[in-house]
C-alpha atoms as a PDB file:
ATOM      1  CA  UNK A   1       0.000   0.000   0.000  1.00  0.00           C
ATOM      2  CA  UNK A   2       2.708   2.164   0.379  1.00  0.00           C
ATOM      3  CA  UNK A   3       5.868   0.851  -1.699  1.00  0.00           C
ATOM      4  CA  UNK A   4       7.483   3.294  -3.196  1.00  0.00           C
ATOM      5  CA  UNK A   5       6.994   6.262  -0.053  1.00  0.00           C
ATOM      6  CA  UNK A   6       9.533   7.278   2.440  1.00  0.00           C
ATOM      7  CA  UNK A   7       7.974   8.472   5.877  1.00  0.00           C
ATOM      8  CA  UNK A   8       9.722  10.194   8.975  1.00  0.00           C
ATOM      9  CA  UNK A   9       8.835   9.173  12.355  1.00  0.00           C
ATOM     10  CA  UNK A  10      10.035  11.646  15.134  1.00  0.00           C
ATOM     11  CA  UNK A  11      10.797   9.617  18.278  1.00  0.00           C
ATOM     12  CA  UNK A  12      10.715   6.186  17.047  1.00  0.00           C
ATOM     13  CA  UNK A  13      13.373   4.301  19.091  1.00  0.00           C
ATOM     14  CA  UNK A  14      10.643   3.010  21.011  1.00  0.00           C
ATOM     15  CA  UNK A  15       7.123   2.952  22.334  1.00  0.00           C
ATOM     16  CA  UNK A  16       4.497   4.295  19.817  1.00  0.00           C
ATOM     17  CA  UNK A  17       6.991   5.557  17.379  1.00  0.00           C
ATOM     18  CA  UNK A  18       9.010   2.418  17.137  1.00  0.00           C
ATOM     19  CA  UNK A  19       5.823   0.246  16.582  1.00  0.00           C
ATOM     20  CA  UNK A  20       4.453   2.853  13.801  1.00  0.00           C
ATOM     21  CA  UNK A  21       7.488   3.047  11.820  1.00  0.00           C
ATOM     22  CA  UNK A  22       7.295  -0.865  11.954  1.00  0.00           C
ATOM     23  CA  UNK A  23       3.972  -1.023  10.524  1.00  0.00           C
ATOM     24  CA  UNK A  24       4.700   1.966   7.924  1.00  0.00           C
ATOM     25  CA  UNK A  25       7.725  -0.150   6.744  1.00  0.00           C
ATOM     26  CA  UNK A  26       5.459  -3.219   7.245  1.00  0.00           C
ATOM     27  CA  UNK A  27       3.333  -1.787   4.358  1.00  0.00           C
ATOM     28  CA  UNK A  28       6.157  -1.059   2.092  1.00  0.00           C
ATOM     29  CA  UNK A  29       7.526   2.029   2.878  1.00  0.00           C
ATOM     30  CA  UNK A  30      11.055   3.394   3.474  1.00  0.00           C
ATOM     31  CA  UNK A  31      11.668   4.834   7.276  1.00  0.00           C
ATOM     32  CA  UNK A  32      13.913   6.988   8.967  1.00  0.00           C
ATOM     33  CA  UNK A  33      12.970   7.893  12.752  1.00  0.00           C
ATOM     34  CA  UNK A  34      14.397  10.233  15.122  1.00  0.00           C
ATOM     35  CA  UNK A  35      15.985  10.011  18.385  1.00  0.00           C
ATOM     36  CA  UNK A  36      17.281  12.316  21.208  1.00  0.00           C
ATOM     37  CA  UNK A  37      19.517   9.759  23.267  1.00  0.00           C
ATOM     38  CA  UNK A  38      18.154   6.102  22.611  1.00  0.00           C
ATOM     39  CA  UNK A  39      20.903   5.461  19.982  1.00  0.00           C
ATOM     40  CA  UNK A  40      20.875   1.711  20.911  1.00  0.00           C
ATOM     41  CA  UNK A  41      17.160   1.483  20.518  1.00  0.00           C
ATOM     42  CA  UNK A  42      16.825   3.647  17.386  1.00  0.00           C
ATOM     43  CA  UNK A  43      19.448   1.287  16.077  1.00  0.00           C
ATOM     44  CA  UNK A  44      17.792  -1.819  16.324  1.00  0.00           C
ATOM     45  CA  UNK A  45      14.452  -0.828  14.999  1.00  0.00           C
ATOM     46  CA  UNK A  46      16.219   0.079  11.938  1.00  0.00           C
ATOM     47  CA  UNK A  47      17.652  -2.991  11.870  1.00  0.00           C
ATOM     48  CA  UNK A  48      14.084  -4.578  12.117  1.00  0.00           C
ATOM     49  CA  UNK A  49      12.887  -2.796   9.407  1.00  0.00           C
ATOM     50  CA  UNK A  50      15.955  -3.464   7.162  1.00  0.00           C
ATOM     51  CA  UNK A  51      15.632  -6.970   7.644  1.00  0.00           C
ATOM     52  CA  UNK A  52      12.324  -7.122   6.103  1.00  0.00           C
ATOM     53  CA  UNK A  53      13.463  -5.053   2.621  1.00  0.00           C
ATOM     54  CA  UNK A  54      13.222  -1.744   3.418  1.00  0.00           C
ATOM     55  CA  UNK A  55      15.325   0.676   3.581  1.00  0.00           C
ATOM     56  CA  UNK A  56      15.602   2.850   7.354  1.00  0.00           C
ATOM     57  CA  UNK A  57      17.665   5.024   9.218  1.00  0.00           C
ATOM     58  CA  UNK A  58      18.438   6.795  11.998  1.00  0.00           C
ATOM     59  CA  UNK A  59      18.849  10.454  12.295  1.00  0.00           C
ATOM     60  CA  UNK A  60      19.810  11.597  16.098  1.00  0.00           C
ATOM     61  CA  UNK A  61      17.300  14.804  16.708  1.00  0.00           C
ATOM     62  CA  UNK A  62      16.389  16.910  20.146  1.00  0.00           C
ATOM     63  CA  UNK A  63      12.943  17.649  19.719  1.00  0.00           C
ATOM     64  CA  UNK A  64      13.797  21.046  21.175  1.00  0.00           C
ATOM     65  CA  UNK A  65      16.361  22.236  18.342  1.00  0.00           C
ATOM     66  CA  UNK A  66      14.918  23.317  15.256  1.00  0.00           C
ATOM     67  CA  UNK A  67      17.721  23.295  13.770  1.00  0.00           C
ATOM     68  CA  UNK A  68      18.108  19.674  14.278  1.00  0.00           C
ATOM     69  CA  UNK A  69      14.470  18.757  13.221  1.00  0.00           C
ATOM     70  CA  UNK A  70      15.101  20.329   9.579  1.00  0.00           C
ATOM     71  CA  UNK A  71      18.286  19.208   8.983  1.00  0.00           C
ATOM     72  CA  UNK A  72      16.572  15.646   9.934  1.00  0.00           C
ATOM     73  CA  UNK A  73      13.783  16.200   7.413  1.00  0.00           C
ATOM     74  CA  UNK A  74      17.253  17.296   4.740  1.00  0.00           C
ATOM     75  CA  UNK A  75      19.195  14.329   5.411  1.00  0.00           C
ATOM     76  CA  UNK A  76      15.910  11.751   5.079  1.00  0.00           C
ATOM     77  CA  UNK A  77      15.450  13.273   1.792  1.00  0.00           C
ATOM     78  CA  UNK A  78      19.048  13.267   0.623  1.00  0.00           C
ATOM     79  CA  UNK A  79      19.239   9.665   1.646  1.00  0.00           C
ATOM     80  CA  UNK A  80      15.941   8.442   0.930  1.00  0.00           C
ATOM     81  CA  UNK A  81      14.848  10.118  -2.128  1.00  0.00           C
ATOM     82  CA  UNK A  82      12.149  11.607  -1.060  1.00  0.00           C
ATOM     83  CA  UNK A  83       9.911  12.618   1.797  1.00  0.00           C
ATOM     84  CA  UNK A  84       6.052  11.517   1.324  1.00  0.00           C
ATOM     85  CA  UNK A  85       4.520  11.127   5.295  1.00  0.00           C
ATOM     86  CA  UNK A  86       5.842  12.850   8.108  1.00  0.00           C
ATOM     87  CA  UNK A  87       4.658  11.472  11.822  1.00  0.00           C
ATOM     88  CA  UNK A  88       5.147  13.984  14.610  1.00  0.00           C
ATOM     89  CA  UNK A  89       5.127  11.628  17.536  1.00  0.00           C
ATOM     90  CA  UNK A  90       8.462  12.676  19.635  1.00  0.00           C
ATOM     91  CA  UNK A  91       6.786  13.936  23.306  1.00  0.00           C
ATOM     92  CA  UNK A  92       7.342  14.438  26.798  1.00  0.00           C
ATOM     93  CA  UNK A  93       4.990  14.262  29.696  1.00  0.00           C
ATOM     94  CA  UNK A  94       5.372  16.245  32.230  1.00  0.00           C
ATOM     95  CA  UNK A  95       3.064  15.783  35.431  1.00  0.00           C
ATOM     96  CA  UNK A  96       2.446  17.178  38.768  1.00  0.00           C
ATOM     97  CA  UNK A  97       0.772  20.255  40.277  1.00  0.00           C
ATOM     98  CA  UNK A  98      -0.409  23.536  38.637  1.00  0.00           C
ATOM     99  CA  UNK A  99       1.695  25.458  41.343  1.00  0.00           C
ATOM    100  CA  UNK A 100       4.773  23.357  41.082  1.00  0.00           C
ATOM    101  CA  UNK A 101       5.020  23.881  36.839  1.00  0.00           C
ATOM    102  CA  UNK A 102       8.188  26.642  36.362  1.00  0.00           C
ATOM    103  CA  UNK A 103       8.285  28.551  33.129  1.00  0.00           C
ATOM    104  CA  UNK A 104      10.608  26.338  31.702  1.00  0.00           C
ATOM    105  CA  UNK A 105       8.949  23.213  32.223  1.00  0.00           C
ATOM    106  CA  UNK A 106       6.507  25.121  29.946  1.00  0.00           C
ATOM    107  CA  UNK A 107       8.695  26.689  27.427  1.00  0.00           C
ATOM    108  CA  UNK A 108      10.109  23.077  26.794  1.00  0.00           C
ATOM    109  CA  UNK A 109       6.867  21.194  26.942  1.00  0.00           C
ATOM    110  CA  UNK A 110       5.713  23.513  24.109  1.00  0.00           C
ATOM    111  CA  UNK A 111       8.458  23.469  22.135  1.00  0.00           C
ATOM    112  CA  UNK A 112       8.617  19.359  22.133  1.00  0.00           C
ATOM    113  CA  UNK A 113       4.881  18.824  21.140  1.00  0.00           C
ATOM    114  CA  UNK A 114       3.943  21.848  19.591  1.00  0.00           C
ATOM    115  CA  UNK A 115       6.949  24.013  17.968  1.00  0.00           C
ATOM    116  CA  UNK A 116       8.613  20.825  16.954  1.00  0.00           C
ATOM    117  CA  UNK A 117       5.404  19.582  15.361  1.00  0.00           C
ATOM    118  CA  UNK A 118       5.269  23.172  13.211  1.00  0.00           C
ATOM    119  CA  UNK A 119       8.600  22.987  12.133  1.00  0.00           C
ATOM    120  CA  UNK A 120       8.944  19.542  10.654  1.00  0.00           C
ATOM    121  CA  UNK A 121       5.828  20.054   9.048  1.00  0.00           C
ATOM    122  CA  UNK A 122       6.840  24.018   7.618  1.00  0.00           C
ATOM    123  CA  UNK A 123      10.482  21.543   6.719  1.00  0.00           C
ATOM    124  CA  UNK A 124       8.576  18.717   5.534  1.00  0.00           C
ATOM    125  CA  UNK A 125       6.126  20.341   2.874  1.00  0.00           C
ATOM    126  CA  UNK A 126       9.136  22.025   0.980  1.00  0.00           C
ATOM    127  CA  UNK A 127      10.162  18.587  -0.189  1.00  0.00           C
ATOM    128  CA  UNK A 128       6.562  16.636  -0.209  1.00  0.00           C
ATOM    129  CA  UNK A 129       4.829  15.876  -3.374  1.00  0.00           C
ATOM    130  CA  UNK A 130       1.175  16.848  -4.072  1.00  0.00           C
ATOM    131  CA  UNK A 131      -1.155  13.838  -1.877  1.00  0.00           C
ATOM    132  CA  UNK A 132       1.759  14.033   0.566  1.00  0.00           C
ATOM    133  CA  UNK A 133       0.630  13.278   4.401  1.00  0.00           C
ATOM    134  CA  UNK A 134       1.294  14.979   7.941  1.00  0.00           C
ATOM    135  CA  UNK A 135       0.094  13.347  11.186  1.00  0.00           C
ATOM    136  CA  UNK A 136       0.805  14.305  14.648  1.00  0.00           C
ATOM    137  CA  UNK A 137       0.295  12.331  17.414  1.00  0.00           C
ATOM    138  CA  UNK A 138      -1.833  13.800  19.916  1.00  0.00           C
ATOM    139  CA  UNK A 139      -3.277  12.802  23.235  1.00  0.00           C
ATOM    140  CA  UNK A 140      -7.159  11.726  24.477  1.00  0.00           C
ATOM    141  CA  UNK A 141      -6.366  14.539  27.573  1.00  0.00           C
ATOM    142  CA  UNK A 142      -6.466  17.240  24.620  1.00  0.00           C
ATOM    143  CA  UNK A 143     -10.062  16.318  24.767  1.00  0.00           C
ATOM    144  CA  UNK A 144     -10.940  15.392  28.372  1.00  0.00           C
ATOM    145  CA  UNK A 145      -8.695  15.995  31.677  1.00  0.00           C
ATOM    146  CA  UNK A 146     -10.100  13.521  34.435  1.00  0.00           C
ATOM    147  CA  UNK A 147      -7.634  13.604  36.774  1.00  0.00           C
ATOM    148  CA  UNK A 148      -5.550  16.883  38.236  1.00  0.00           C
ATOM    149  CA  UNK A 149      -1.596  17.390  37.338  1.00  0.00           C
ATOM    150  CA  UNK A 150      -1.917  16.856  33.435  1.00  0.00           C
ATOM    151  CA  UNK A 151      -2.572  20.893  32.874  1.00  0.00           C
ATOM    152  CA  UNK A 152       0.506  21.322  30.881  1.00  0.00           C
ATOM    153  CA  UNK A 153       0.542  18.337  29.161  1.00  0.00           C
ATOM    154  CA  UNK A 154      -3.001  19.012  27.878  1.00  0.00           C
ATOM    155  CA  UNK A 155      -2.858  22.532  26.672  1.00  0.00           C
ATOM    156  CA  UNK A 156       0.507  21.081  24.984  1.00  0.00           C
ATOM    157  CA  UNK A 157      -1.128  18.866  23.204  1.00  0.00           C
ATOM    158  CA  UNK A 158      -4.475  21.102  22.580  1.00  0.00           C
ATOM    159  CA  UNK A 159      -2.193  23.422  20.534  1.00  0.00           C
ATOM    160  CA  UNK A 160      -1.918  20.179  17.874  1.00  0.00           C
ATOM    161  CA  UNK A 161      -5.580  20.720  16.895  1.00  0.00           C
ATOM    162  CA  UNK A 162      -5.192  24.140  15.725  1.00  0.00           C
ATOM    163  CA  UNK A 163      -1.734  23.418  14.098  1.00  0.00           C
ATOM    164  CA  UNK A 164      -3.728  20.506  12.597  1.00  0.00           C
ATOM    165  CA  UNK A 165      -6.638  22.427  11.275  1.00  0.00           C
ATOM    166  CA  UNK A 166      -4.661  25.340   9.823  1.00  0.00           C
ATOM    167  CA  UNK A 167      -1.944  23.424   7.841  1.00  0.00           C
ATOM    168  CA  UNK A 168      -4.875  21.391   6.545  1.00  0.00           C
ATOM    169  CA  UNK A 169      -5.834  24.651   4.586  1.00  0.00           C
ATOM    170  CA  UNK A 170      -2.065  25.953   4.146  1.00  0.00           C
ATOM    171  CA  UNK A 171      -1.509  22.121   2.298  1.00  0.00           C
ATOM    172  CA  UNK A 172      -5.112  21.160   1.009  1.00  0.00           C
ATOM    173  CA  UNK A 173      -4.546  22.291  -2.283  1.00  0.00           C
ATOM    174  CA  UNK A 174      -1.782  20.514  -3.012  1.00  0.00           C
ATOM    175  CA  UNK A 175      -3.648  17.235  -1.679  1.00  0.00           C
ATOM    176  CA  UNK A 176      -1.491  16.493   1.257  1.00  0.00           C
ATOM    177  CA  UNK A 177      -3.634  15.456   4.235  1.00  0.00           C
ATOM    178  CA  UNK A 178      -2.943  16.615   8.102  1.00  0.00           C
ATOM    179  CA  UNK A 179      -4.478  14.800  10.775  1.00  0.00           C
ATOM    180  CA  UNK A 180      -4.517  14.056  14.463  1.00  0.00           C
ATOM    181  CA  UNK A 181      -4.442  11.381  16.360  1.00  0.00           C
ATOM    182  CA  UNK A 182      -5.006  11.296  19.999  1.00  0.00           C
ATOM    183  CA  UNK A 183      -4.340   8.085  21.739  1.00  0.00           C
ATOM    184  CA  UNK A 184      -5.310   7.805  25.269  1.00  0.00           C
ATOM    185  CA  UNK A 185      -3.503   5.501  27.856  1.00  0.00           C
ATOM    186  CA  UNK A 186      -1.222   2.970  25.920  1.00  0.00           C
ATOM    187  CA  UNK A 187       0.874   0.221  27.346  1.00  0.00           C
ATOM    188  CA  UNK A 188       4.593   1.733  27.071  1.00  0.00           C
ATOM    189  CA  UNK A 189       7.716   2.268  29.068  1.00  0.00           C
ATOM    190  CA  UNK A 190       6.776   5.578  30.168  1.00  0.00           C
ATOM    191  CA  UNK A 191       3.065   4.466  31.032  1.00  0.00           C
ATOM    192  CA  UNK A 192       2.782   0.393  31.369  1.00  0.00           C
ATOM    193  CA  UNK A 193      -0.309  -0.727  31.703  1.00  0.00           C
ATOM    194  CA  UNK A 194       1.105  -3.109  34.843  1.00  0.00           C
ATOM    195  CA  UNK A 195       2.302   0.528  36.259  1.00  0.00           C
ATOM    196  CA  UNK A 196       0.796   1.897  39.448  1.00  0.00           C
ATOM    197  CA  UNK A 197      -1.747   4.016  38.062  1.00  0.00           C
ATOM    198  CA  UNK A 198      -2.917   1.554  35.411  1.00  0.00           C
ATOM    199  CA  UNK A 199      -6.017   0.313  37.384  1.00  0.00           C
ATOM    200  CA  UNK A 200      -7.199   3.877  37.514  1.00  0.00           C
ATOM    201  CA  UNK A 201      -6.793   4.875  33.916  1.00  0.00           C
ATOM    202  CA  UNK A 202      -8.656   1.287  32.633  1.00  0.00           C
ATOM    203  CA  UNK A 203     -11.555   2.308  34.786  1.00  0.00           C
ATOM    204  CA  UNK A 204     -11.922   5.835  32.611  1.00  0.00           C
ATOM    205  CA  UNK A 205     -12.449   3.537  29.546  1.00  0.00           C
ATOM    206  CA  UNK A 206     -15.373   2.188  27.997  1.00  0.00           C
ATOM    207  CA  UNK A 207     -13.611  -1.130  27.376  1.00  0.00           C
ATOM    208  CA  UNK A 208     -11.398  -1.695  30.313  1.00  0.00           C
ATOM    209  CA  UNK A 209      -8.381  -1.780  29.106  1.00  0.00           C
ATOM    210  CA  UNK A 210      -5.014  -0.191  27.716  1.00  0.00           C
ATOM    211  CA  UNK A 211      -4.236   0.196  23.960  1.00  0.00           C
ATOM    212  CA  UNK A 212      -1.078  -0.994  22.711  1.00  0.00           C
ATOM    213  CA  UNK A 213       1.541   0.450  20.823  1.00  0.00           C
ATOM    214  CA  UNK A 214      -0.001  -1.407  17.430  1.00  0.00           C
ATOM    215  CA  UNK A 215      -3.402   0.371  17.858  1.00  0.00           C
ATOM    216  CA  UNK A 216      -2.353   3.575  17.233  1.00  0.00           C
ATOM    217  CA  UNK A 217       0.265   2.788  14.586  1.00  0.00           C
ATOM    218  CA  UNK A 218      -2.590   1.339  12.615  1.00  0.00           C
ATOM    219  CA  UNK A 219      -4.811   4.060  12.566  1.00  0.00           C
ATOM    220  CA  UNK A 220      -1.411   6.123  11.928  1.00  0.00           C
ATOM    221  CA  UNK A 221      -0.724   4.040   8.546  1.00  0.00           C
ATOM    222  CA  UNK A 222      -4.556   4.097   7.554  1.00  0.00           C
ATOM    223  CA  UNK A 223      -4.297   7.830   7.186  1.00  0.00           C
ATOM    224  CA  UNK A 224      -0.769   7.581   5.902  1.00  0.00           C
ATOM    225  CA  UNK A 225      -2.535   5.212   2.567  1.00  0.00           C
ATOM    226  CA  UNK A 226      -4.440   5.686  -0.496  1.00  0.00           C
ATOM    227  CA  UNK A 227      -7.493   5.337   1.603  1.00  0.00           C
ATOM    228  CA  UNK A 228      -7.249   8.737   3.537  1.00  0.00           C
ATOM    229  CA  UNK A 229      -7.224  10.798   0.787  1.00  0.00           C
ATOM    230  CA  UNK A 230     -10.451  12.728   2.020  1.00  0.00           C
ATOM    231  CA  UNK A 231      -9.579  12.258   5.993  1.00  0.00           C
ATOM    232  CA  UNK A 232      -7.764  15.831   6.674  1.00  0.00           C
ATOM    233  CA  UNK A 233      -8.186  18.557   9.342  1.00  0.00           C
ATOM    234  CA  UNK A 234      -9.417  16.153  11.842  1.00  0.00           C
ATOM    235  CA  UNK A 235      -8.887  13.982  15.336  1.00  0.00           C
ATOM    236  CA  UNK A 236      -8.936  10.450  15.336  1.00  0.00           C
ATOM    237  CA  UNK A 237      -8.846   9.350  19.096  1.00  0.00           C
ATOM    238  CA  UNK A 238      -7.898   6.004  20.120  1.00  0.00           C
ATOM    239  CA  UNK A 239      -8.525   6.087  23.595  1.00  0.00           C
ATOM    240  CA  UNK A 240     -11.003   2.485  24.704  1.00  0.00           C
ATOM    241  CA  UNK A 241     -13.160   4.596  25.248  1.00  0.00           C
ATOM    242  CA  UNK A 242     -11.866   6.859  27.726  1.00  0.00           C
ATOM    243  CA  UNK A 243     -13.444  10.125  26.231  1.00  0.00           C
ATOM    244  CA  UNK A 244     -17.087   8.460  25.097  1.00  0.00           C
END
């Protein structure tokens, strides 16, 4: 479904990113991801991919230098070819309460999830061909907040929908799509669903339990194929159920 396209993961040494760059090379495309410090990681999920065909590499990336980000999106496309999808999914998550958040926590927060996110995608779209695609991963507490401590993780992620809607215009007339998606609580290192507060967070849902990894990467490469051509400027949330 998607031989012959090159995609960019931000942040895929592990955890959602790893598992959608697997199932974007899984449906025939080339990958490079991103990393900020997980060299060892980022290097064996290229070797995963390689081993099935496809070509993949690594480009090392804070998600905090801008300068980094573009020349990421420069080296993909002197490497690869070509740049066709572009998956904003590199993120922090920073916790705790309201009074304890210092102006840096916030100047960084934004700058991972939502300055990062613009930049990649202002880099990306000087290189992508016309029915190109952009999709940021979001989060289900852009949508609903149910416990307290997640303020500046949520309006971090919040920001995505506008940057969403907006480039959808900027990039609709070329035919490149730009969509959301907002998973809620998945099973990953920084939020297992054997962790502490997992009992808690399956009770939010509708269905009881965590998504993994593979959920969200699958609703990532539906909008990333032929069949998405008329999703754009829109949330998908993948949540269980958490925000019905």
């Amino acid at each position: 479904m998607l031989h012959g396209r090159v995609a960019l993961i931000t942040g895929g040494s592990r955890g959602i990113g790893a598992a959608i760059a697997r199932r974007l090379a899984g449906e025939g495309a080339d990958v490079a991801i991103t990393y900020a410090r997980a060299a060892g990681r980022a290097g064996t999920v290229v070797e995963e991919i390689r081993a099935t065909g496809a070509r993949a590499l690594a480009v090392p990336a804070e998600a905090t230098d801008a300068t980094a980000l573009t020349e990421a999106v420069e080296h993909t496309v002197a490497t690869l070819g070509r740049l066709d999808i572009l998956v904003n999914n590199a993120g922090i998550a920073p916790y705790g309460p309201i009074e304890d958040v210092t102006l840096d926590d916030v100047d960084r927060t934004l700058a991972v999830h939502a300055r990062a996110s613009f930049v990649l995608a202002q880099a990306a779209a000087r290189h992508m061909k016309d029915g190109g695609r952009i999709i940021t991963i979001g989060s289900s507490l852009a949508q609903r907040v149910p416990t307290p401590g997640w303020t500046l993780y949520a309006m971090s992620k919040s920001a995505l929908i506008g940057l969403t809607k907006g480039l959808a215009r900027d990039l609709g007339p070329r035919g490149i799509t730009v969509n959301l998606v907002h998973p809620g609580s998945t099973d990953t290192e920084m939020n297992p669903a054997d962790g502490p507060d997992a009992p808690a967070e399956r009770s939010y849902t509708a269905l009881d339990r965590y998504c993994e990894p593979d959920d969200i990467a699958a609703t990532v490469a539906h909008l990333a194929g032929p069949g998405a051509r008329n999703i754009t400027g829109t949330s998908i949330t993948v949540d269980a159920g958490a925000t019905a």
